[in-house]
PDB file of N, CA and C in Angstrom:
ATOM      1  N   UNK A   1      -3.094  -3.134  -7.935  1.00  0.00           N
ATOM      2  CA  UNK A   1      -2.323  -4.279  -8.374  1.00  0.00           C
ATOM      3  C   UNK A   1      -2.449  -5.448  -7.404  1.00  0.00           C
ATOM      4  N   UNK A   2      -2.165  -5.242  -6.039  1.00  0.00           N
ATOM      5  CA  UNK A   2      -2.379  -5.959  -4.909  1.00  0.00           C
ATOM      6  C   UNK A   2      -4.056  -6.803  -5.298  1.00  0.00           C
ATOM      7  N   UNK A   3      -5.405  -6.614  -6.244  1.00  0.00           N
ATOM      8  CA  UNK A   3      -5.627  -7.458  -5.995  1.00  0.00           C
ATOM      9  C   UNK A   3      -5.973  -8.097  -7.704  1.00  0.00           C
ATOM     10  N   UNK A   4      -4.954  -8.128  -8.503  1.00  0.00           N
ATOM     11  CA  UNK A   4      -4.992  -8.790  -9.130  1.00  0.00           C
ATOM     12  C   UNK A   4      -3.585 -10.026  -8.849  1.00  0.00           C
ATOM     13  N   UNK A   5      -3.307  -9.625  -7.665  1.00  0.00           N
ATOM     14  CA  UNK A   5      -2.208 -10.916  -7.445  1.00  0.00           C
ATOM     15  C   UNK A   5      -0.774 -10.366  -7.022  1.00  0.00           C
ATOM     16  N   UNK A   6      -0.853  -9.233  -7.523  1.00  0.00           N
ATOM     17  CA  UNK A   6       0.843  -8.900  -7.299  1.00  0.00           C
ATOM     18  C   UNK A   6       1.307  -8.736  -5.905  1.00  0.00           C
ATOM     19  N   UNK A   7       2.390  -9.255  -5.133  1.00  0.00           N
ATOM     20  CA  UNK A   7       2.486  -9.078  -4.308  1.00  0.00           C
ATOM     21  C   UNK A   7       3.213  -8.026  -3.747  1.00  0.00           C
ATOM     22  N   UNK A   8       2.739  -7.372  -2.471  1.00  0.00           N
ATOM     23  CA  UNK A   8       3.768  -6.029  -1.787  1.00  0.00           C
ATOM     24  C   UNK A   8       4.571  -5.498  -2.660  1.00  0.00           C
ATOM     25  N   UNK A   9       5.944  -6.575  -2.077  1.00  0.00           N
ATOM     26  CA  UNK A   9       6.808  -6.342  -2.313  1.00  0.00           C
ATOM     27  C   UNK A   9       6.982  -5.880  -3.955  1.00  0.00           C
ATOM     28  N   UNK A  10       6.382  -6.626  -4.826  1.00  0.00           N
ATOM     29  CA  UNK A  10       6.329  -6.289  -6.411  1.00  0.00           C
ATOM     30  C   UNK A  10       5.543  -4.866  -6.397  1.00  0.00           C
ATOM     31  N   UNK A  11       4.808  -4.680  -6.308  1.00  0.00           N
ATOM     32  CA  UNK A  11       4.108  -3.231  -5.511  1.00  0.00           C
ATOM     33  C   UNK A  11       4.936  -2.142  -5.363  1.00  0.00           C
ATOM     34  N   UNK A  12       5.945  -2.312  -4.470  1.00  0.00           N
ATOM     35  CA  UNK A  12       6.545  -1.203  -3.714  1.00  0.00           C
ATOM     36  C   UNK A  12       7.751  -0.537  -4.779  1.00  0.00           C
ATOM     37  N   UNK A  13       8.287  -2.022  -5.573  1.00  0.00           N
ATOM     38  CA  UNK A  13       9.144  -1.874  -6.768  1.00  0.00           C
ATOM     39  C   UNK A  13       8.770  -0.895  -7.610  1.00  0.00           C
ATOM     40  N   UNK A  14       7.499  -1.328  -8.040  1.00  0.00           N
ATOM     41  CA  UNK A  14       6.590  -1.056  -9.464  1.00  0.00           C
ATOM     42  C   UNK A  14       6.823   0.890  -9.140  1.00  0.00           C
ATOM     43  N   UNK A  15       6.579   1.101  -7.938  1.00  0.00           N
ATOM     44  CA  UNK A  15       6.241   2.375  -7.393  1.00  0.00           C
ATOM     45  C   UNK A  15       7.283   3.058  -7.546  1.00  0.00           C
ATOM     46  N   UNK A  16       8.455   2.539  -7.510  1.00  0.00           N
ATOM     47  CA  UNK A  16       9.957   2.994  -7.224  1.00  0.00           C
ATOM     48  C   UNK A  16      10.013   3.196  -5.872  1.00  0.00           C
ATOM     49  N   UNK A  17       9.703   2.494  -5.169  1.00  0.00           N
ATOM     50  CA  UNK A  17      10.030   2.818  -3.579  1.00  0.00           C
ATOM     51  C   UNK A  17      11.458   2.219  -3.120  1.00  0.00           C
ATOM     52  N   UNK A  18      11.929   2.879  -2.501  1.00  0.00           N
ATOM     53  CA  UNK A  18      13.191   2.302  -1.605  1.00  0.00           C
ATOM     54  C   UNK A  18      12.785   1.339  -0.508  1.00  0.00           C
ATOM     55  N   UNK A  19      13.772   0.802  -0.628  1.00  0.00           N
ATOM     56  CA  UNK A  19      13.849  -0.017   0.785  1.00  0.00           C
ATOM     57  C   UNK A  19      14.631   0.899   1.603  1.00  0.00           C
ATOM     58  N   UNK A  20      14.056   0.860   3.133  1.00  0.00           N
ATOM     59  CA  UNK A  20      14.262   1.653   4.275  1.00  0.00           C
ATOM     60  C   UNK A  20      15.087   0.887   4.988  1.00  0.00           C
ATOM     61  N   UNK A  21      15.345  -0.304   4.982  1.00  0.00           N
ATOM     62  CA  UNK A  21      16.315  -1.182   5.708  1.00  0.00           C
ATOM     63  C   UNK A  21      17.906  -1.177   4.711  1.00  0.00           C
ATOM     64  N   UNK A  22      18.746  -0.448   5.007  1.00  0.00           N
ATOM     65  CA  UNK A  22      19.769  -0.193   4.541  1.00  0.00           C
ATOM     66  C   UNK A  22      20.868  -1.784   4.001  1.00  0.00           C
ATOM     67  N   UNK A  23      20.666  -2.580   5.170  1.00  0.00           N
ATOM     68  CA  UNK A  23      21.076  -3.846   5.228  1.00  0.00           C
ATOM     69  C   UNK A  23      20.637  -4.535   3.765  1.00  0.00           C
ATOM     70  N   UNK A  24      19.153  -4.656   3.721  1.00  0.00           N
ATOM     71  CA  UNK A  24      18.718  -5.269   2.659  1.00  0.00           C
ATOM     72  C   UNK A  24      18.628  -4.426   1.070  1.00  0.00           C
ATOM     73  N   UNK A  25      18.762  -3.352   1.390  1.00  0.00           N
ATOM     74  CA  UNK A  25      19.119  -2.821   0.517  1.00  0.00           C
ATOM     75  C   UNK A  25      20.623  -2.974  -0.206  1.00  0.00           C
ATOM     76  N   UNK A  26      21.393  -2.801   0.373  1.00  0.00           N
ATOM     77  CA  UNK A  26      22.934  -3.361   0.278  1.00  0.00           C
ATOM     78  C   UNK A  26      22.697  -4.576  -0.221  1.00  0.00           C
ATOM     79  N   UNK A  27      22.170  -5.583   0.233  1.00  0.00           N
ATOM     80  CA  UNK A  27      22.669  -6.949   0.188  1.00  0.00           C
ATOM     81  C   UNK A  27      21.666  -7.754  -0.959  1.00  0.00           C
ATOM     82  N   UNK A  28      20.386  -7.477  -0.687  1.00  0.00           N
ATOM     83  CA  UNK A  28      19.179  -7.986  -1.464  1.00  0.00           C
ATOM     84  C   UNK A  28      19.107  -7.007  -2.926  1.00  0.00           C
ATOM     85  N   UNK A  29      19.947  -7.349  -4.168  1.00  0.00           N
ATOM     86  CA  UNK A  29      20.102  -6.387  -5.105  1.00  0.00           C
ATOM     87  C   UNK A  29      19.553  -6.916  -6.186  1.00  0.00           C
ATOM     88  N   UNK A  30      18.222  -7.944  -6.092  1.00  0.00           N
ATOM     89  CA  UNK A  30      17.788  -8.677  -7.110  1.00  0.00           C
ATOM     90  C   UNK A  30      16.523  -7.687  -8.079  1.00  0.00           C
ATOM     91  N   UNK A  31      16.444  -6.906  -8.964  1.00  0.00           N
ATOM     92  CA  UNK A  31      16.088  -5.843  -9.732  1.00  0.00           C
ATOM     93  C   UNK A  31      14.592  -6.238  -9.642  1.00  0.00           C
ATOM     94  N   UNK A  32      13.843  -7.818  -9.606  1.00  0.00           N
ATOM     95  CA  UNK A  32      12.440  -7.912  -9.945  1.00  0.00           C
ATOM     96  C   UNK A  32      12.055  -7.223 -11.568  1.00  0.00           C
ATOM     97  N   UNK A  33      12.684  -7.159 -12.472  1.00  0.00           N
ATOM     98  CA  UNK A  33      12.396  -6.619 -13.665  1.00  0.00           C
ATOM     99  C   UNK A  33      11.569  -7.621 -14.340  1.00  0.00           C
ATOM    100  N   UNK A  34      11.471  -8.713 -14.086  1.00  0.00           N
ATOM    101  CA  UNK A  34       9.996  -9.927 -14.858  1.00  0.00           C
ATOM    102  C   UNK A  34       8.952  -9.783 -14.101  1.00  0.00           C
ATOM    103  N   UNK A  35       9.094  -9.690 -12.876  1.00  0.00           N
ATOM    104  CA  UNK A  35       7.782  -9.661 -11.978  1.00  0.00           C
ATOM    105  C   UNK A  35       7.015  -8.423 -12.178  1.00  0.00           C
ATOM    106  N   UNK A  36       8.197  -7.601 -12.634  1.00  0.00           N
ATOM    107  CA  UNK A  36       7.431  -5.742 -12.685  1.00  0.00           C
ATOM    108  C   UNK A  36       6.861  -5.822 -13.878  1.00  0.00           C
ATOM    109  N   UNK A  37       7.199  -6.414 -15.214  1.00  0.00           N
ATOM    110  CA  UNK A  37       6.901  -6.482 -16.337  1.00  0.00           C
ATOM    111  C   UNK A  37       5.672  -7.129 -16.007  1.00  0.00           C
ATOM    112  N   UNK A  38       5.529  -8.527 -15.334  1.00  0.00           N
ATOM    113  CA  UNK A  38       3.782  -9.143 -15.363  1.00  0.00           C
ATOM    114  C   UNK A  38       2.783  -8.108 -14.585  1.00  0.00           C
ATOM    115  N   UNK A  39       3.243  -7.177 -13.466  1.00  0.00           N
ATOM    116  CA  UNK A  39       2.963  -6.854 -12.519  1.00  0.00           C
ATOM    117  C   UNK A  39       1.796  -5.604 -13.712  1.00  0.00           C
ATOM    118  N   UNK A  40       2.702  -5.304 -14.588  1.00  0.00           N
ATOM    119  CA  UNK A  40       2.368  -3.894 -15.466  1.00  0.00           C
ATOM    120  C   UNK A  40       1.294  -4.688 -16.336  1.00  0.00           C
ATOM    121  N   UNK A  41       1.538  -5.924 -16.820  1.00  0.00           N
ATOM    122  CA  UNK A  41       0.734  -6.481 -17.686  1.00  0.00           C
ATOM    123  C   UNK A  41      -0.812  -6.972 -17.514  1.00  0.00           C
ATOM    124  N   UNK A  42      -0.412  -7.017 -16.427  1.00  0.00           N
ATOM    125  CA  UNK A  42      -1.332  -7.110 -15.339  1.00  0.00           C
ATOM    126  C   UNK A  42      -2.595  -6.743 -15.386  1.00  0.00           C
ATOM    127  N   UNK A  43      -1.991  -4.986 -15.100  1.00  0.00           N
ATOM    128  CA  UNK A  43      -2.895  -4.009 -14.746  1.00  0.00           C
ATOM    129  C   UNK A  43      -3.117  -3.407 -15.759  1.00  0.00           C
ATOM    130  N   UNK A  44      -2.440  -3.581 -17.075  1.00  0.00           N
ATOM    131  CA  UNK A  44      -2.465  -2.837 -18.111  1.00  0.00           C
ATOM    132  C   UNK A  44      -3.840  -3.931 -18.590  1.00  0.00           C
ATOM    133  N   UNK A  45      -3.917  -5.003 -18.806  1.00  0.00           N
ATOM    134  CA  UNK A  45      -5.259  -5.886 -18.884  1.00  0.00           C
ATOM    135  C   UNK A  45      -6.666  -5.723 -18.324  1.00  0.00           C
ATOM    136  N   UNK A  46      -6.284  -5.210 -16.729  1.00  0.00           N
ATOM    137  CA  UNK A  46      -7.132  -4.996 -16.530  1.00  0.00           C
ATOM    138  C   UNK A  46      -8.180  -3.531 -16.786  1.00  0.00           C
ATOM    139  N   UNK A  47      -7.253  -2.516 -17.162  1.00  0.00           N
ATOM    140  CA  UNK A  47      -7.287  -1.146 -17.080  1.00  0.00           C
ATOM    141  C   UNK A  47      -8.007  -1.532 -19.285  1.00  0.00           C
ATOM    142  N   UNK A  48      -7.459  -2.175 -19.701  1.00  0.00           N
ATOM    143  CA  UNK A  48      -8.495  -2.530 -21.002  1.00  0.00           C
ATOM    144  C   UNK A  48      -9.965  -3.095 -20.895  1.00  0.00           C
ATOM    145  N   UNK A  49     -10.227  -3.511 -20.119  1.00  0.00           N
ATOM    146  CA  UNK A  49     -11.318  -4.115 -19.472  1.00  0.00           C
ATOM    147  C   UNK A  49     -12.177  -2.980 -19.572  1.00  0.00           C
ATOM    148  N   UNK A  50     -11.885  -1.966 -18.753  1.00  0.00           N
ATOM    149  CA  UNK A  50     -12.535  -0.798 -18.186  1.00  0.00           C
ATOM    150  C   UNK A  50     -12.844   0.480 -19.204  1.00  0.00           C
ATOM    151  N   UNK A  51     -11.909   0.465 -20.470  1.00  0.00           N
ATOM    152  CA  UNK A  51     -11.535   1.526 -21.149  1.00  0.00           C
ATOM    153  C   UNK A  51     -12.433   0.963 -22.897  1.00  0.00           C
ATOM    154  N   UNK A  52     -13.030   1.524 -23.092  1.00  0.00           N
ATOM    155  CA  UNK A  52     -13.564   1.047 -23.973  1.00  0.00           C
ATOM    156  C   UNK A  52     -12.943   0.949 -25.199  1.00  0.00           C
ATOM    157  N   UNK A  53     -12.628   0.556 -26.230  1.00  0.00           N
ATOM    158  CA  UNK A  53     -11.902   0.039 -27.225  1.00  0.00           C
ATOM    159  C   UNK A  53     -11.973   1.024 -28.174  1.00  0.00           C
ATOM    160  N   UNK A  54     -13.258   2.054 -28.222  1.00  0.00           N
ATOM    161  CA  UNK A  54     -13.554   2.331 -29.199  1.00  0.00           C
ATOM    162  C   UNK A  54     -13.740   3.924 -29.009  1.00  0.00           C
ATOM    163  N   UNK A  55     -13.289   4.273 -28.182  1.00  0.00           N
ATOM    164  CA  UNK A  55     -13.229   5.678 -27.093  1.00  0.00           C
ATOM    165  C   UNK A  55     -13.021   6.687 -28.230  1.00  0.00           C
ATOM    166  N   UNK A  56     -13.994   7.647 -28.547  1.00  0.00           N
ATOM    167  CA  UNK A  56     -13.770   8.864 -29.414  1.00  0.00           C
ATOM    168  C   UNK A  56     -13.748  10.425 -28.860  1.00  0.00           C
ATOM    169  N   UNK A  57     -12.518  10.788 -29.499  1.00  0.00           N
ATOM    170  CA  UNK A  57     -12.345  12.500 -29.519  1.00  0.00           C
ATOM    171  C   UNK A  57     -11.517  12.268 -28.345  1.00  0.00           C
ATOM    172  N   UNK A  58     -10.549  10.892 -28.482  1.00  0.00           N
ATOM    173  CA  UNK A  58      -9.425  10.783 -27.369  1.00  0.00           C
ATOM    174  C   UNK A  58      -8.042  11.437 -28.062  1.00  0.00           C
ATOM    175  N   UNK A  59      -6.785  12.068 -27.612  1.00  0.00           N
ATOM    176  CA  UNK A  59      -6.099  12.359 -28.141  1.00  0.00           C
ATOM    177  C   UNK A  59      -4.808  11.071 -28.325  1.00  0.00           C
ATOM    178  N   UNK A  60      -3.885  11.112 -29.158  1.00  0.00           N
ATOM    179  CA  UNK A  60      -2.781  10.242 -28.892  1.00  0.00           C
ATOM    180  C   UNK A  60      -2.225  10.076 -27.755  1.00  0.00           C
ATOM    181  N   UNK A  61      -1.433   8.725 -27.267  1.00  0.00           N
ATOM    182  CA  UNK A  61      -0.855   8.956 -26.325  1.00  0.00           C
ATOM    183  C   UNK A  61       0.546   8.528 -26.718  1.00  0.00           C
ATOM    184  N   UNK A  62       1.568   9.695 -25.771  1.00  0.00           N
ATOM    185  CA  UNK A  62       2.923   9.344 -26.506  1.00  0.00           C
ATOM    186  C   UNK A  62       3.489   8.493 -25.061  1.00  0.00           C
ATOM    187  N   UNK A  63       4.712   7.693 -25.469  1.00  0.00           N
ATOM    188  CA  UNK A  63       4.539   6.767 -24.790  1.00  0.00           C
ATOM    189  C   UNK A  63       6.723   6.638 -24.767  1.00  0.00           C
ATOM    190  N   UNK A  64       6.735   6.607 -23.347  1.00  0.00           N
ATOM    191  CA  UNK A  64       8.132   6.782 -23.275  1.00  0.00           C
ATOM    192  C   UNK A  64       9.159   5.571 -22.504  1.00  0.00           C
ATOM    193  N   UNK A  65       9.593   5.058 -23.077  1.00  0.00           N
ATOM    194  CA  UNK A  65      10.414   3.693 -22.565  1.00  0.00           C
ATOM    195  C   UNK A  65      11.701   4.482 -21.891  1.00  0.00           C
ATOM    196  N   UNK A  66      11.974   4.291 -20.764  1.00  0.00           N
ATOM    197  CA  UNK A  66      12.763   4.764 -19.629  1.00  0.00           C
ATOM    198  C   UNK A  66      13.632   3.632 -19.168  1.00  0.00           C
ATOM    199  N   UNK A  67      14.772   3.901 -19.148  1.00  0.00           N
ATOM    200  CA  UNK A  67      16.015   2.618 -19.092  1.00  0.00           C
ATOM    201  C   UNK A  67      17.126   3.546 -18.541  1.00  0.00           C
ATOM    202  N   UNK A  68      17.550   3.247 -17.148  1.00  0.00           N
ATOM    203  CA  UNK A  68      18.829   3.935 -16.436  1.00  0.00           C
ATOM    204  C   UNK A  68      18.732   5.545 -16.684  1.00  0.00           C
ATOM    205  N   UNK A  69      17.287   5.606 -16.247  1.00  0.00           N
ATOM    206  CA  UNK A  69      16.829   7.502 -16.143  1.00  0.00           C
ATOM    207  C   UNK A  69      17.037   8.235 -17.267  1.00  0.00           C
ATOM    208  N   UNK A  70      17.058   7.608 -18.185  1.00  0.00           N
ATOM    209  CA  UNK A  70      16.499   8.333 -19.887  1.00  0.00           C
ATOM    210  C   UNK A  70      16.375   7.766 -20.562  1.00  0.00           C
ATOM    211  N   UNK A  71      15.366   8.532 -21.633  1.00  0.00           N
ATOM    212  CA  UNK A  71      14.312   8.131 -22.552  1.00  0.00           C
ATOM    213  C   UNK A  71      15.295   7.062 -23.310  1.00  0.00           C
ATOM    214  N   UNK A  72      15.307   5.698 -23.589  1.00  0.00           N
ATOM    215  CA  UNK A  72      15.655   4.985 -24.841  1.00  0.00           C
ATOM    216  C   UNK A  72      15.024   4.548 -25.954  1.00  0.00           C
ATOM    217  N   UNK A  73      13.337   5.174 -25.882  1.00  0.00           N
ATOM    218  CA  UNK A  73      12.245   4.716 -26.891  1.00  0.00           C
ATOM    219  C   UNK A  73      11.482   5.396 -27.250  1.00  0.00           C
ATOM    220  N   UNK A  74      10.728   6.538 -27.853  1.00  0.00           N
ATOM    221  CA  UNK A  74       9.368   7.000 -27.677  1.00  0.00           C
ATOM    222  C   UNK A  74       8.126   6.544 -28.906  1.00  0.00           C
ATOM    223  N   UNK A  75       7.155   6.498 -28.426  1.00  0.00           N
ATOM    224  CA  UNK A  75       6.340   6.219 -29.658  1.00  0.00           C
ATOM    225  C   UNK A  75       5.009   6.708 -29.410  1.00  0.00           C
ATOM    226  N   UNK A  76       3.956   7.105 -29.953  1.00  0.00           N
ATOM    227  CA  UNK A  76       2.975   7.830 -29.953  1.00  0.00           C
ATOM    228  C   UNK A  76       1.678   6.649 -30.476  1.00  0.00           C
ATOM    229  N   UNK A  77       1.006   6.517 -29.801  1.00  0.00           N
ATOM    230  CA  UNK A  77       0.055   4.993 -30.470  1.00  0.00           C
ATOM    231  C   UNK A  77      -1.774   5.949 -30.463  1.00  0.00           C
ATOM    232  N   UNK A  78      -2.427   5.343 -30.960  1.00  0.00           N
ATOM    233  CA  UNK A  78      -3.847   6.017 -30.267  1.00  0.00           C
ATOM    234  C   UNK A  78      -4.485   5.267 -29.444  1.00  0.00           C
ATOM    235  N   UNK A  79      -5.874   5.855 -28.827  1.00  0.00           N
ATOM    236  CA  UNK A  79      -5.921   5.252 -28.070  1.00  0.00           C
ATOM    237  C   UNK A  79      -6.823   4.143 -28.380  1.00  0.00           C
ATOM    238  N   UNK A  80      -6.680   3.406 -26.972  1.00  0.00           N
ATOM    239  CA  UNK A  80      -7.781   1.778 -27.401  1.00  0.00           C
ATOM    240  C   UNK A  80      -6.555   1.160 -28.381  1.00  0.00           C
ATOM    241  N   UNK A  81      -5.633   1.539 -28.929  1.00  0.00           N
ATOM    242  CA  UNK A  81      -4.934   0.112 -29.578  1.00  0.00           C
ATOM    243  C   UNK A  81      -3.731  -0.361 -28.653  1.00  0.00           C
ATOM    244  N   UNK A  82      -3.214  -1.545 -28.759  1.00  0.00           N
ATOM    245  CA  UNK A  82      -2.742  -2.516 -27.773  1.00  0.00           C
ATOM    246  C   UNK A  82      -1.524  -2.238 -27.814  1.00  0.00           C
ATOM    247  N   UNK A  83      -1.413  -2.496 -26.487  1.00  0.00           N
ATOM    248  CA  UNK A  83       0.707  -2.170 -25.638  1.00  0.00           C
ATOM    249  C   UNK A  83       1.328  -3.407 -26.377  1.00  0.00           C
ATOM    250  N   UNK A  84       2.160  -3.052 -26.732  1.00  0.00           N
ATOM    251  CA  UNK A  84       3.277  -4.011 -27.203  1.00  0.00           C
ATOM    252  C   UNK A  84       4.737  -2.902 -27.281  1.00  0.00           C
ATOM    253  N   UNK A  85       5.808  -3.925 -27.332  1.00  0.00           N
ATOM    254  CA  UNK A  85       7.266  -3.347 -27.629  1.00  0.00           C
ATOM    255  C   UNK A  85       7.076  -2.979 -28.927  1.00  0.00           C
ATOM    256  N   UNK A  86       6.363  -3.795 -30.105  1.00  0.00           N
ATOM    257  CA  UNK A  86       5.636  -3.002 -31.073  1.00  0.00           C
ATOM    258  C   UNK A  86       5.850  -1.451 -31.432  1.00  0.00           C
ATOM    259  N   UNK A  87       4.999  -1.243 -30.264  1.00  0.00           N
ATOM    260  CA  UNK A  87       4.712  -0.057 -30.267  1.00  0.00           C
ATOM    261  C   UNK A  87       5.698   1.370 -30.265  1.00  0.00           C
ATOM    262  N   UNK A  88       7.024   0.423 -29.856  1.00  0.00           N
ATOM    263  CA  UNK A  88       8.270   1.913 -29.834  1.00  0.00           C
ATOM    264  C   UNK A  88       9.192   0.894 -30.979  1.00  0.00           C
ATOM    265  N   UNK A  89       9.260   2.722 -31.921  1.00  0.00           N
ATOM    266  CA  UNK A  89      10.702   2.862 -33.151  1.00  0.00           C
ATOM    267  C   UNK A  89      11.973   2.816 -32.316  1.00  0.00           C
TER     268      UNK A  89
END
């Protein structure tokens, strides 16, 4: 991700990493949930680049929207067709 632009800190989020400085953790409680969203869009662009469109004898992929540590979405798409919110009932 780091080199399509994203920075560290958006990085360390994306990862679920903690912050180790307790202070800023406490105090700095700003979620980054737009930056993580471009951060994914990102790489999800680039990772199409690489993956060929037209990929056969791939299986489905099911696909799970995660909101406050459980599932709130699932949807099953194939592969090579495009991420969207679309994509979850």
């Amino acid at each position: 991700m780091q080199s399509l632009g994203v920075g560290p800190g958006i990085i360390e989020r994306v990862l679920n990493h903690t912050e180790p400085n307790k202070l800023k953790r406490t105090y700095q409680t700003y979620a980054y949930g737009k930056e993580m969203r471009e951060a994914w869009r990102l790489l999800g662009d680039k990772l199409a680049l690489l993956v060929p469109a037209n990929a056969t004898g791939a299986e489905p992929v099911e696909l799970s929207l995660w909101q406050s540590g459980r599932i709130v979405r699932q949807s099953t798409r194939q592969p090579g067709s495009p991420m969207s919110a679309d994509n979850f009932a």
